[in-house]
C-alpha atoms as a PDB file:
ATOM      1  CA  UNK A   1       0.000   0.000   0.000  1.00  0.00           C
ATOM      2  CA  UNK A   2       1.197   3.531  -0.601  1.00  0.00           C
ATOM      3  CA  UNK A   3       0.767   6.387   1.552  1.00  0.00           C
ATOM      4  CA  UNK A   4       2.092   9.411  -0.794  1.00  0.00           C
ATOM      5  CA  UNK A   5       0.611  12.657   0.408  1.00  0.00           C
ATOM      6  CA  UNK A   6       1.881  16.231   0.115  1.00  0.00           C
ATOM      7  CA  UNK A   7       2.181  17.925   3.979  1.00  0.00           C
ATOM      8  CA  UNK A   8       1.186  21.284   2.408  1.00  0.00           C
ATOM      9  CA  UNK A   9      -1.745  20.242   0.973  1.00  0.00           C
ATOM     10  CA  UNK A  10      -4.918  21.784   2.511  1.00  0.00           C
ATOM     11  CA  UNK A  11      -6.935  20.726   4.726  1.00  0.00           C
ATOM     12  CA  UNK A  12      -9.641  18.130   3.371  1.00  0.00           C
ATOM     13  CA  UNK A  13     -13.378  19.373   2.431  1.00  0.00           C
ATOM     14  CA  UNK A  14     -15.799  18.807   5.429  1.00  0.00           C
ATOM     15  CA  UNK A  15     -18.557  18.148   2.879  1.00  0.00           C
ATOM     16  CA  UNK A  16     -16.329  15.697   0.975  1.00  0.00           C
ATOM     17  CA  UNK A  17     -15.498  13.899   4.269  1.00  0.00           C
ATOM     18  CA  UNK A  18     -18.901  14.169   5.338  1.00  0.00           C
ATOM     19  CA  UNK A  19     -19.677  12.009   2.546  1.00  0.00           C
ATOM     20  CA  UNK A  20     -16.867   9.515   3.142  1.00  0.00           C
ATOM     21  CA  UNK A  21     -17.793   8.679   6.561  1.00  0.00           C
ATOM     22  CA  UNK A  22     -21.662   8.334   5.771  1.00  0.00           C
ATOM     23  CA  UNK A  23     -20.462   6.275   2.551  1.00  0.00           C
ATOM     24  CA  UNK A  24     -17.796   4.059   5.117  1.00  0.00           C
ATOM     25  CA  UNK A  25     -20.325   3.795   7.417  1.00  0.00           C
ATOM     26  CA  UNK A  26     -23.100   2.022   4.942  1.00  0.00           C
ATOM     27  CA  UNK A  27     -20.265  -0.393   3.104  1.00  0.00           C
ATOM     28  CA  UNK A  28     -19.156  -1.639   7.110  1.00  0.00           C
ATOM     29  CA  UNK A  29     -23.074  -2.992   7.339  1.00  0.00           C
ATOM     30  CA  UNK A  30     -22.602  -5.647   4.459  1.00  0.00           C
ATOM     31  CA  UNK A  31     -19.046  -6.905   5.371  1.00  0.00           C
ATOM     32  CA  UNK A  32     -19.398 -10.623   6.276  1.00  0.00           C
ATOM     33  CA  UNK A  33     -16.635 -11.924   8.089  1.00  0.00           C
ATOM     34  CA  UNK A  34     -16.826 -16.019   7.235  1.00  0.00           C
ATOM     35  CA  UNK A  35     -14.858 -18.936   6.666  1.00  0.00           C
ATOM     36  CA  UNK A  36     -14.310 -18.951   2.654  1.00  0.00           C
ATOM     37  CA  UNK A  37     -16.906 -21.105   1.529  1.00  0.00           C
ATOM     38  CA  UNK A  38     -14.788 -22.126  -1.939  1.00  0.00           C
ATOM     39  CA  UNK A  39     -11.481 -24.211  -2.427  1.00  0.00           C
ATOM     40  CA  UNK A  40      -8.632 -21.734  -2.866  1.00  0.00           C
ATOM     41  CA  UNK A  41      -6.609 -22.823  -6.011  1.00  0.00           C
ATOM     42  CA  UNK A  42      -5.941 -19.180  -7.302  1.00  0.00           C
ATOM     43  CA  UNK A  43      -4.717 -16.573  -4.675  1.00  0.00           C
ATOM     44  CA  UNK A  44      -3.710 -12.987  -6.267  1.00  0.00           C
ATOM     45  CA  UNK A  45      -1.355 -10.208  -4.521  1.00  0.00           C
ATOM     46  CA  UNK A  46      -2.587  -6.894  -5.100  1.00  0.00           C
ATOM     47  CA  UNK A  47      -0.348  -3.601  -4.344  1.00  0.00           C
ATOM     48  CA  UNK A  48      -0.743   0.199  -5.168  1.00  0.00           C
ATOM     49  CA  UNK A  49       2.153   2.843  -5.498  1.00  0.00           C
ATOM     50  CA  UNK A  50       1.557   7.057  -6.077  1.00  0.00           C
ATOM     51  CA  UNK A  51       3.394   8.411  -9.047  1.00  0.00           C
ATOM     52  CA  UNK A  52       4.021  11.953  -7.945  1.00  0.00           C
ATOM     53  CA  UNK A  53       0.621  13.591  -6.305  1.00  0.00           C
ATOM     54  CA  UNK A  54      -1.747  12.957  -9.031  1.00  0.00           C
ATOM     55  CA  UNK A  55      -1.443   9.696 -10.708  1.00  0.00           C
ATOM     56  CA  UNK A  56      -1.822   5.712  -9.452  1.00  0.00           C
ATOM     57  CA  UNK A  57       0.092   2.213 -10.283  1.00  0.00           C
ATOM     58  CA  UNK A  58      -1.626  -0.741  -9.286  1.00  0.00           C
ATOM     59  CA  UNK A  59      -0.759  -3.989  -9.520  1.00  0.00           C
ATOM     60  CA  UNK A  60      -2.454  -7.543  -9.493  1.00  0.00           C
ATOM     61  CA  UNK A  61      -0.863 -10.934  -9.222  1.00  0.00           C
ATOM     62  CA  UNK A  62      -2.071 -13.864  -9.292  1.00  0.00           C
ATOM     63  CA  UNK A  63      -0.544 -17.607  -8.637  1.00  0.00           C
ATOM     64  CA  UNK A  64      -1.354 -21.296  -8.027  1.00  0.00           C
ATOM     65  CA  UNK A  65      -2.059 -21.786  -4.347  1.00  0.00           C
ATOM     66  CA  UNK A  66      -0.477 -23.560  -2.288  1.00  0.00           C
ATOM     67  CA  UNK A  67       2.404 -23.841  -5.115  1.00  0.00           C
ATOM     68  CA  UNK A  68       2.671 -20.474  -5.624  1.00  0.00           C
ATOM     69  CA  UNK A  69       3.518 -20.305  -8.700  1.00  0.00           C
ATOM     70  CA  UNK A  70       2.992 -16.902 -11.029  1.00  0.00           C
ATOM     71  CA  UNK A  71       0.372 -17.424 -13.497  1.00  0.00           C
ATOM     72  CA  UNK A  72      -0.791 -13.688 -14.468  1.00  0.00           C
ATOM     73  CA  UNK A  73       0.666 -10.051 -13.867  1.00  0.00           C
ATOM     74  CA  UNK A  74      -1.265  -7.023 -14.620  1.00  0.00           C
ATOM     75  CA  UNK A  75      -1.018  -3.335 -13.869  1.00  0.00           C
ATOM     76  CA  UNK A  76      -3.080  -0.511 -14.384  1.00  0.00           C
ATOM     77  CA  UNK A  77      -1.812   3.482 -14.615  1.00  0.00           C
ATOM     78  CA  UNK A  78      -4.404   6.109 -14.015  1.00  0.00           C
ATOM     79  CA  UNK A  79      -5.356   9.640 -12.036  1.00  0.00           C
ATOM     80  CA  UNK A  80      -6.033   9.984  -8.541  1.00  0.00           C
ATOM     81  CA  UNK A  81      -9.407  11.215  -8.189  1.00  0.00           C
ATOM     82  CA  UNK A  82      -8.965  11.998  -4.639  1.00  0.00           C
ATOM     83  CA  UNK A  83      -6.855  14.250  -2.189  1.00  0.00           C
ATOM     84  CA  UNK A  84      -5.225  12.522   0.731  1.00  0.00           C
ATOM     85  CA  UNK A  85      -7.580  12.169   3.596  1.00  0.00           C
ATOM     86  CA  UNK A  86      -6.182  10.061   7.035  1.00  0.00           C
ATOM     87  CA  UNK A  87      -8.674   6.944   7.068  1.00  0.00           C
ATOM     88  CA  UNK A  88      -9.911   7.430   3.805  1.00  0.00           C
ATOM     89  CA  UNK A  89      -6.927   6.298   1.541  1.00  0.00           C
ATOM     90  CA  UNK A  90      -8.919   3.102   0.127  1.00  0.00           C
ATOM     91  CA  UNK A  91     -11.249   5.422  -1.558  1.00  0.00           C
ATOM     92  CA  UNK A  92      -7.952   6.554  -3.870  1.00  0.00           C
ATOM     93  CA  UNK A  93      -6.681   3.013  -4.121  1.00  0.00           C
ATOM     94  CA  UNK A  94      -9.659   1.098  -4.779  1.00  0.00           C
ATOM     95  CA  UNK A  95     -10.936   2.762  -8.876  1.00  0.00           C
ATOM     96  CA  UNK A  96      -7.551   1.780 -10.043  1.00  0.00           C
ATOM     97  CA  UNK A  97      -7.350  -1.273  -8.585  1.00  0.00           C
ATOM     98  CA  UNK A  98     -10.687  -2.323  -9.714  1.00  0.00           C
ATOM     99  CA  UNK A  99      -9.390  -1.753 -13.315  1.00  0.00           C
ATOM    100  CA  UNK A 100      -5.928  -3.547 -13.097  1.00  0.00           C
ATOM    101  CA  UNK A 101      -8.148  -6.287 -11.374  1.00  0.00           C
ATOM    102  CA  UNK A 102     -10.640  -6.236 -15.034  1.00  0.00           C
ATOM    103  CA  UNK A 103      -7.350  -6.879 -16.999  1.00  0.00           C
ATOM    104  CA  UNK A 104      -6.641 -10.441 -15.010  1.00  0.00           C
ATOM    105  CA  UNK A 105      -7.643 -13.023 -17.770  1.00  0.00           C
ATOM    106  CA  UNK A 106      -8.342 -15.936 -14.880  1.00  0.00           C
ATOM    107  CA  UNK A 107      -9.856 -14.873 -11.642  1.00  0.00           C
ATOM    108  CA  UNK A 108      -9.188 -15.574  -8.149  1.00  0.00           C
ATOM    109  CA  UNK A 109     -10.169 -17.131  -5.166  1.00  0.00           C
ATOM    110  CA  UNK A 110      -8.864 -14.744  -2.809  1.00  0.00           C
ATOM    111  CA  UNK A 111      -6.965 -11.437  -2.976  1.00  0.00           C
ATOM    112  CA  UNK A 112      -4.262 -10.948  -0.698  1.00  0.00           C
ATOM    113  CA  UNK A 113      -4.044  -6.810  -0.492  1.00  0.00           C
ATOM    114  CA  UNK A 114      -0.916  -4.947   0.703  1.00  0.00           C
ATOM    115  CA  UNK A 115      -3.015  -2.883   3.651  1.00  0.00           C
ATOM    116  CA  UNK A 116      -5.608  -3.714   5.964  1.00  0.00           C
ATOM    117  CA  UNK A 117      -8.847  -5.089   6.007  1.00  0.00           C
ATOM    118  CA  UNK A 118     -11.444  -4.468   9.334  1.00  0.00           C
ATOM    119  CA  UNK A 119      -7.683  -3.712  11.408  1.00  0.00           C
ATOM    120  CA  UNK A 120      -9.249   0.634  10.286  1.00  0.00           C
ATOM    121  CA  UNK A 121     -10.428   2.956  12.457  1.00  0.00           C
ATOM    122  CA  UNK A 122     -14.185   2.042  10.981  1.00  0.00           C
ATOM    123  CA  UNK A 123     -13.089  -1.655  10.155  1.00  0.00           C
ATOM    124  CA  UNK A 124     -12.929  -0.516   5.895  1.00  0.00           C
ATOM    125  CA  UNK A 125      -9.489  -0.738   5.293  1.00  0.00           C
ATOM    126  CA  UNK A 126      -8.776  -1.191   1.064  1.00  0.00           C
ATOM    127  CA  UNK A 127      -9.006  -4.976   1.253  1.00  0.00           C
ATOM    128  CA  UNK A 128     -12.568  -4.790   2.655  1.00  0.00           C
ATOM    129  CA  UNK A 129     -13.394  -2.115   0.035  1.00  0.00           C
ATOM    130  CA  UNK A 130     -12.330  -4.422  -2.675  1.00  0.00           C
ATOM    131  CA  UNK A 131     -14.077  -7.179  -1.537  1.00  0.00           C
ATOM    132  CA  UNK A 132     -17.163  -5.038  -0.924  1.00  0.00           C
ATOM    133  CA  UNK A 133     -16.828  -4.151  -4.418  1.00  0.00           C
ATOM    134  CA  UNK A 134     -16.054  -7.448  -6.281  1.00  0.00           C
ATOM    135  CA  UNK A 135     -18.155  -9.619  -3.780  1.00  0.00           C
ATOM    136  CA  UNK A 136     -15.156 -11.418  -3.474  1.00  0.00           C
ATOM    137  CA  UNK A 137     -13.118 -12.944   0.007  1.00  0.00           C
ATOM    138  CA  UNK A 138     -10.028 -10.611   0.610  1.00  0.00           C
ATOM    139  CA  UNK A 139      -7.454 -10.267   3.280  1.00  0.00           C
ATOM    140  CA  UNK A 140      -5.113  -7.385   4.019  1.00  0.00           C
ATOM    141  CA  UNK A 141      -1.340  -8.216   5.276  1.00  0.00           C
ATOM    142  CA  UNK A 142      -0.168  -4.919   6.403  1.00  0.00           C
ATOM    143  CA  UNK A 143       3.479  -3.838   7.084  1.00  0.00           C
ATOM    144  CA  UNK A 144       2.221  -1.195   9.532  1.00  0.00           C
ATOM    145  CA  UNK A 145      -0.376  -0.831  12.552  1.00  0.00           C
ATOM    146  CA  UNK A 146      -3.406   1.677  11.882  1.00  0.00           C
ATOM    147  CA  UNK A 147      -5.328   1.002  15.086  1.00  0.00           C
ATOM    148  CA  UNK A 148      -5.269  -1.045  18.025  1.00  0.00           C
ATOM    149  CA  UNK A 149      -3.200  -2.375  20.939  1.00  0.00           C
ATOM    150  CA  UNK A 150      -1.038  -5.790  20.890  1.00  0.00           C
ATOM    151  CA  UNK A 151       1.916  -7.783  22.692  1.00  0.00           C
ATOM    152  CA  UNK A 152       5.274  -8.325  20.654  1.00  0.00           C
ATOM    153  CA  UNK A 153       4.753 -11.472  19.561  1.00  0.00           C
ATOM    154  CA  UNK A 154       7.735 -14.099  20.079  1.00  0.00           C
ATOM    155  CA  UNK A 155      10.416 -13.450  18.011  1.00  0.00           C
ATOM    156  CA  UNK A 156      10.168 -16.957  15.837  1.00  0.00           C
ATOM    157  CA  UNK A 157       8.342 -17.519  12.490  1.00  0.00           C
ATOM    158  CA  UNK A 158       4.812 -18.307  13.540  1.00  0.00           C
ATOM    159  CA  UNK A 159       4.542 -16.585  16.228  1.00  0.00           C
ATOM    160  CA  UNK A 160       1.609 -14.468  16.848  1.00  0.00           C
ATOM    161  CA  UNK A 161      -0.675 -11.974  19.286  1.00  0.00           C
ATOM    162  CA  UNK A 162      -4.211 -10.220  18.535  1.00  0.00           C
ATOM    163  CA  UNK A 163      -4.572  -6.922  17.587  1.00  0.00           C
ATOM    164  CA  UNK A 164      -7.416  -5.577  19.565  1.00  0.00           C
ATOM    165  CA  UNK A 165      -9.692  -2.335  18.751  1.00  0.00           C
ATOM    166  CA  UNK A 166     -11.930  -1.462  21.331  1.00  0.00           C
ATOM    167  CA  UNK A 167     -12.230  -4.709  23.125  1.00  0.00           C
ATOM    168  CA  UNK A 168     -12.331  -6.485  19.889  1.00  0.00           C
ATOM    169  CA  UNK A 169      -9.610  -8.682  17.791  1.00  0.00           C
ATOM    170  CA  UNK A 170      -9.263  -7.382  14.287  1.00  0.00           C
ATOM    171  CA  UNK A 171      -6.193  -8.660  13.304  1.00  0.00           C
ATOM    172  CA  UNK A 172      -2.945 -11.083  14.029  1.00  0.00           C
ATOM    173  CA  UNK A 173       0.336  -9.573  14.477  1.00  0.00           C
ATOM    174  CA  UNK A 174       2.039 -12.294  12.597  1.00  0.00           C
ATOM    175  CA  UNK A 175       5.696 -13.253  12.873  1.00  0.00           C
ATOM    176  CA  UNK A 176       6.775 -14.196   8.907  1.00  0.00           C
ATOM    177  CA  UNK A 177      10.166 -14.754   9.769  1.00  0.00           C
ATOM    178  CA  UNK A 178      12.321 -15.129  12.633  1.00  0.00           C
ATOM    179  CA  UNK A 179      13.677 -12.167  14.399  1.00  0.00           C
ATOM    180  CA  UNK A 180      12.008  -9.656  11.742  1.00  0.00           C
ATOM    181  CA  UNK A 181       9.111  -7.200  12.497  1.00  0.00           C
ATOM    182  CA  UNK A 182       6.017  -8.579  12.161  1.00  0.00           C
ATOM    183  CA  UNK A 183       2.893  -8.235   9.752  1.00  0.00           C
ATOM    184  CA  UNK A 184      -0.437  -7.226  10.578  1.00  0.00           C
ATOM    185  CA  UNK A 185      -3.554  -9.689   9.367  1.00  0.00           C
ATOM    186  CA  UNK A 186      -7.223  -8.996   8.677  1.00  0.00           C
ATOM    187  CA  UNK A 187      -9.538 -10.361   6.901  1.00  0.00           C
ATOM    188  CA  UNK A 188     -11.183  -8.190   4.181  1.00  0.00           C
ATOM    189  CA  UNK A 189     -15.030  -9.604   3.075  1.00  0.00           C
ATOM    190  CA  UNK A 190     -16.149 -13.238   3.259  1.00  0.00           C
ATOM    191  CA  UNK A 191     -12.989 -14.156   4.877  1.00  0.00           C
ATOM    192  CA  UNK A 192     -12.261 -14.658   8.821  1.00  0.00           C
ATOM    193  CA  UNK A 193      -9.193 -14.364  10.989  1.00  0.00           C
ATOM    194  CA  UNK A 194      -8.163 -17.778  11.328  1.00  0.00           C
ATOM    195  CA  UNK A 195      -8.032 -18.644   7.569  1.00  0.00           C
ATOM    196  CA  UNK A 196      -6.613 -15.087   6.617  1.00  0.00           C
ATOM    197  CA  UNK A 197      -3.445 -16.098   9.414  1.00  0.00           C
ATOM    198  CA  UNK A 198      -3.009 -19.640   8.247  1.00  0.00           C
ATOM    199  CA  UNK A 199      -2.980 -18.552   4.210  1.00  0.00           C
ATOM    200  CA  UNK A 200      -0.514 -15.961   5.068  1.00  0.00           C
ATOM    201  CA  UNK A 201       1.818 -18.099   6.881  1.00  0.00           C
ATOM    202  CA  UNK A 202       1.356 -20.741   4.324  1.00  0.00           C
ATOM    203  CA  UNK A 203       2.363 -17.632   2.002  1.00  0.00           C
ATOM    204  CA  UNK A 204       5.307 -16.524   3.831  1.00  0.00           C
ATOM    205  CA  UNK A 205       8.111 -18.611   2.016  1.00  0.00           C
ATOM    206  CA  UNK A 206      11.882 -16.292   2.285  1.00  0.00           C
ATOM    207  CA  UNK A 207      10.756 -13.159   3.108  1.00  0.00           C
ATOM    208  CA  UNK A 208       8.913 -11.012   5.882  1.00  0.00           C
ATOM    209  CA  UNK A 209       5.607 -10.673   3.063  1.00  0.00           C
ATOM    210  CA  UNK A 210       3.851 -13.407   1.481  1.00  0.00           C
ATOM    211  CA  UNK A 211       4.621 -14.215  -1.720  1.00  0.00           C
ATOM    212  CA  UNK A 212       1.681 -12.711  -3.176  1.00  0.00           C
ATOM    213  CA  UNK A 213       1.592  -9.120  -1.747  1.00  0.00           C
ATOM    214  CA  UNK A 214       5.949  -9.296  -1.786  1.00  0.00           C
ATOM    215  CA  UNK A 215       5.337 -10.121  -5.739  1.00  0.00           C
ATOM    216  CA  UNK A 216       2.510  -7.294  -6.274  1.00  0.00           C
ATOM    217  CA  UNK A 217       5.259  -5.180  -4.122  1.00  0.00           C
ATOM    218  CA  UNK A 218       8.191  -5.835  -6.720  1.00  0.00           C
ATOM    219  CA  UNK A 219       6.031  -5.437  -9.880  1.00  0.00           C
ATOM    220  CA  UNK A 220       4.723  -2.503  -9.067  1.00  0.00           C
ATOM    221  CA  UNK A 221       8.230  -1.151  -8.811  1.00  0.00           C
ATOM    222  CA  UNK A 222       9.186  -2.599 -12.260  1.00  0.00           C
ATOM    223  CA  UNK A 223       5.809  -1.679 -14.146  1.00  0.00           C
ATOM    224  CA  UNK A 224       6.385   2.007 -12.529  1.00  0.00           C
ATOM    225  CA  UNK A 225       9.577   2.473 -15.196  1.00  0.00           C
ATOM    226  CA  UNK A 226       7.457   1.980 -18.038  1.00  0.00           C
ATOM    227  CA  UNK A 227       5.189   4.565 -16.529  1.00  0.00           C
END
């Protein structure tokens, strides 16, 4: 996920965040948090990085699970329709996404998103948006914490301790690999906790990300010369 914003910028519209929060508010009634009900044999990594203030790269993925091996790579380059507004970044994420995702020949079971999922202030982090918006089970790995209070988990691969937001758990602090920082785990739409942990760690080969977000990661960085 990318969090380019300019410090000088303005301060954001009260009517246009007026509108966000009502609009937040209504998508967090019809997110179902659920054990996927279908067999996962295609996982994809989605990732988004800000070219300058005005203009998007996103990035989809997709592989064989639990090979993980790539079958498809797509990326989409557009305008950012919105200013920078703390909580509110999935609404500039989520058009261009949605349109690298339309490029993706096969679709797939499950989309892993770099961010978060219900670990937000008003549980609608960008993987929740997405699969609000594709009616699709997501799950967001996230490098950094946006709300919430947790214990260092053990410093092993595996390890893990809840994330908890107002007496609730919405995410695992999940040791990827020994003796590096951990990642944060949600579940986006029609996904739940304990499947969104165990696909991540089944995900997590080398490297502190899973294989499909740390792929959607590196693309995006080599799609963004041809930009």
């Amino acid at each position: 996920m990318a969090y380019y914003r300019s410090f000088d910028a303005p301060p954001p519209d009260p009517i246009i965040l007026k509108q966000l929060t009502a609009q937040q508010n209504e998508m967090q009634q019809r997110v179902v948090l659920q054990k996927p009900d279908s067999n996962l044999t295609l996982i994809a990594g989605c990732d988004s990085s800000f070219i300058g203030e005005d203009s998007i790269l996103s990035v989809f993925v997709l592989l064989t699970y639990p090979e993980l091996e790539v079958v498809e790579k797509v990326w989409h380059h557009g305008p950012v329709e919105l200013p920078y507004i703390p909580g509110f970044l999935a609404f500039r994420e989520a058009p261009n996404l949605l349109k690298a995702y339309e490029k993706l020949q096969q679709k797939p079971d499950l989309i892993m998103v770099d961010g978060h999922g219900i670990s937000h202030p008003r549980k609608l982090g960008i993987a929740t948006h997405l699969g609000l918006h594709l009616n699709k089970p997501t799950m967001g790995v996230a490098k950094k914490v946006l709300v919430g209070k947790y214990t260092e988990p053990a410093v092993t691969k595996g390890s893990l301790s809840p994330l908890v937001y107002k007496d609730e758990v919405i995410a695992n602090v999940l040791r990827t690999k020994d003796r590096v920082k951990p990642v944060f785990v949600s579940p986006g739409h029609l996904m739940d906790l304990a499947s969104a942990t165990e696909i991540a760690m089944t995900c997590a080969l080398k490297h502190k990300l899973p294989e499909p977000t740390r792929l959607a990661d590196h693309y995006a960085a080599v799609f963004k010369k041809d930009v």
